[in-house]
Protein backbone atom coordinates (compact mmCIF):
# COMPACT_ATOMS: atom_id res chain seq x y z
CA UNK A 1 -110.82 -4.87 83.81
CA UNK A 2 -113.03 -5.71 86.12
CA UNK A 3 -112.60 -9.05 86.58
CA UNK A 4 -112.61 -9.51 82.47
CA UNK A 5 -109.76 -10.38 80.24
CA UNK A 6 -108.15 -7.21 78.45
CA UNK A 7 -106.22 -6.60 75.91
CA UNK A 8 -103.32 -4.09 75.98
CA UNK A 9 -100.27 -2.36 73.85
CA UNK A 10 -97.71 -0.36 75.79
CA UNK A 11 -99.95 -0.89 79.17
CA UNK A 12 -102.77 0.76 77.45
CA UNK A 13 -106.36 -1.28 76.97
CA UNK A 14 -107.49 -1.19 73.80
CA UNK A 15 -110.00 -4.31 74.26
CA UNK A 16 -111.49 -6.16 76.73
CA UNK A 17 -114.99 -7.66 77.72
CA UNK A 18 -117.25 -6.94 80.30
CA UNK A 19 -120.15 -9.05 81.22
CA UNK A 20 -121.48 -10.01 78.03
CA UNK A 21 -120.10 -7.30 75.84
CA UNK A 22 -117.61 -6.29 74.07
CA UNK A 23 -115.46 -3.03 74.05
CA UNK A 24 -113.23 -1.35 72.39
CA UNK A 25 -111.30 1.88 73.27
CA UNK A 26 -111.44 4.24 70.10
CA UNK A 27 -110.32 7.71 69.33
CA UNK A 28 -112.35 10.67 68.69
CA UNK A 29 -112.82 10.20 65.33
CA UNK A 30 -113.23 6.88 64.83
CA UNK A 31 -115.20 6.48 67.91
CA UNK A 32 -118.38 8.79 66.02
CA UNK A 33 -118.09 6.94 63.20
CA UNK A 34 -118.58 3.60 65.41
CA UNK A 35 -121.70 5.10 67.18
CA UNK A 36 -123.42 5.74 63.82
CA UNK A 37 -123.84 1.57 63.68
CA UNK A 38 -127.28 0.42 65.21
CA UNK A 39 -127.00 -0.89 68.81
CA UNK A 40 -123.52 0.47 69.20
CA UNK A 41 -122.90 2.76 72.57
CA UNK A 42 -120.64 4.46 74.53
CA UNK A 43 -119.33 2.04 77.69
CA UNK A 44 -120.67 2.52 81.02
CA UNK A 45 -120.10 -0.36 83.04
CA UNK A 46 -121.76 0.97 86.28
CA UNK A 47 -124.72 3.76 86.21
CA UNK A 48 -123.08 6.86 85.78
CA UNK A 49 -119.67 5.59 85.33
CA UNK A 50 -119.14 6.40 81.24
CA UNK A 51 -115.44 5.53 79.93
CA UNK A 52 -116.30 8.24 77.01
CA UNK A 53 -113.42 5.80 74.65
CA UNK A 54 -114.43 3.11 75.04
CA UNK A 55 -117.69 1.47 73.04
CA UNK A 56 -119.77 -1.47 73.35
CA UNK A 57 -119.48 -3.73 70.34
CA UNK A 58 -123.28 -4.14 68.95
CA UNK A 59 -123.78 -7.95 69.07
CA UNK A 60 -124.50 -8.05 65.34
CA UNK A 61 -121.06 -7.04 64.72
CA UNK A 62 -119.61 -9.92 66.51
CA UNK A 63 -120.89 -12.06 63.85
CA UNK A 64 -119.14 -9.99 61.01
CA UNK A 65 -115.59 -10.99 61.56
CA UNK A 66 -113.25 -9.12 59.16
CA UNK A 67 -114.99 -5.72 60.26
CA UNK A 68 -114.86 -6.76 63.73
CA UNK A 69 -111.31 -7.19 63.38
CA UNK A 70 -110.69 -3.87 61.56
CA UNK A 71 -112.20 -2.20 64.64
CA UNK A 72 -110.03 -3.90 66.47
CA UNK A 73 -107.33 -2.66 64.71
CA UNK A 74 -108.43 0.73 64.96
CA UNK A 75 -108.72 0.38 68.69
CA UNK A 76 -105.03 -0.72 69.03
CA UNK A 77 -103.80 1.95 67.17
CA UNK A 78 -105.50 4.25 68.60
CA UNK A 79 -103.69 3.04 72.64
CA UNK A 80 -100.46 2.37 70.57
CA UNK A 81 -100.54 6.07 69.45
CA UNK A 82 -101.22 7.34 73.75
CA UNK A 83 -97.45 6.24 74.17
CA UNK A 84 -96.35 3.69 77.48
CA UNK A 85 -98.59 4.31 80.30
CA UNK A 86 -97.39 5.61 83.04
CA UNK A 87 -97.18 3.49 86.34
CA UNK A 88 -98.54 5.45 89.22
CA UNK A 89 -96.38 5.94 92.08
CA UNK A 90 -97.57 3.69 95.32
CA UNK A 91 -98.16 5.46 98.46
């Protein structure tokens, strides 16, 4: 995305980086619980460009591994449940 590695299931992102963040797509539910952390956010990688799944991992949480990783989690399930993705015809 962007020029940053990605992470998919089923040709859905569920992961990726951008500049120096982290993100993480997340479904409604999980995705308010996430925001309640400090420094966590909803991911807008250009002014006015929100992708409302997606979240920026705070930086502290990079450090805490085995909740990172159940985030992660989360986030995969979450694009495993959205089925394939569909390819878009070309023109």
């Amino acid at each position: 995305m962007f020029g940053y590695p990605c992470s998919f299931v089923n040709g859905q992102m569920f992961a990726g980086l951008h500049q120096t963040n982290m993100v993480l797509r997340l479904g409604e539910e999980d995705r308010a619980e996430f925001l309640r952390q400090a420094g966590a956010e909803i991911f807008e990688p250009m002014p006015g460009r929100i992708m409302k799944e997606y979240v920026v991992v705070p930086a502290s949480l990079k450090r805490e591994e085995e909740v990172l990783l159940k985030w992660t989690v989360r986030a995969f399930s979450y694009a495993k449940s959205l089925g394939p993705k569909v390819k878009k015809k070309s023109r």
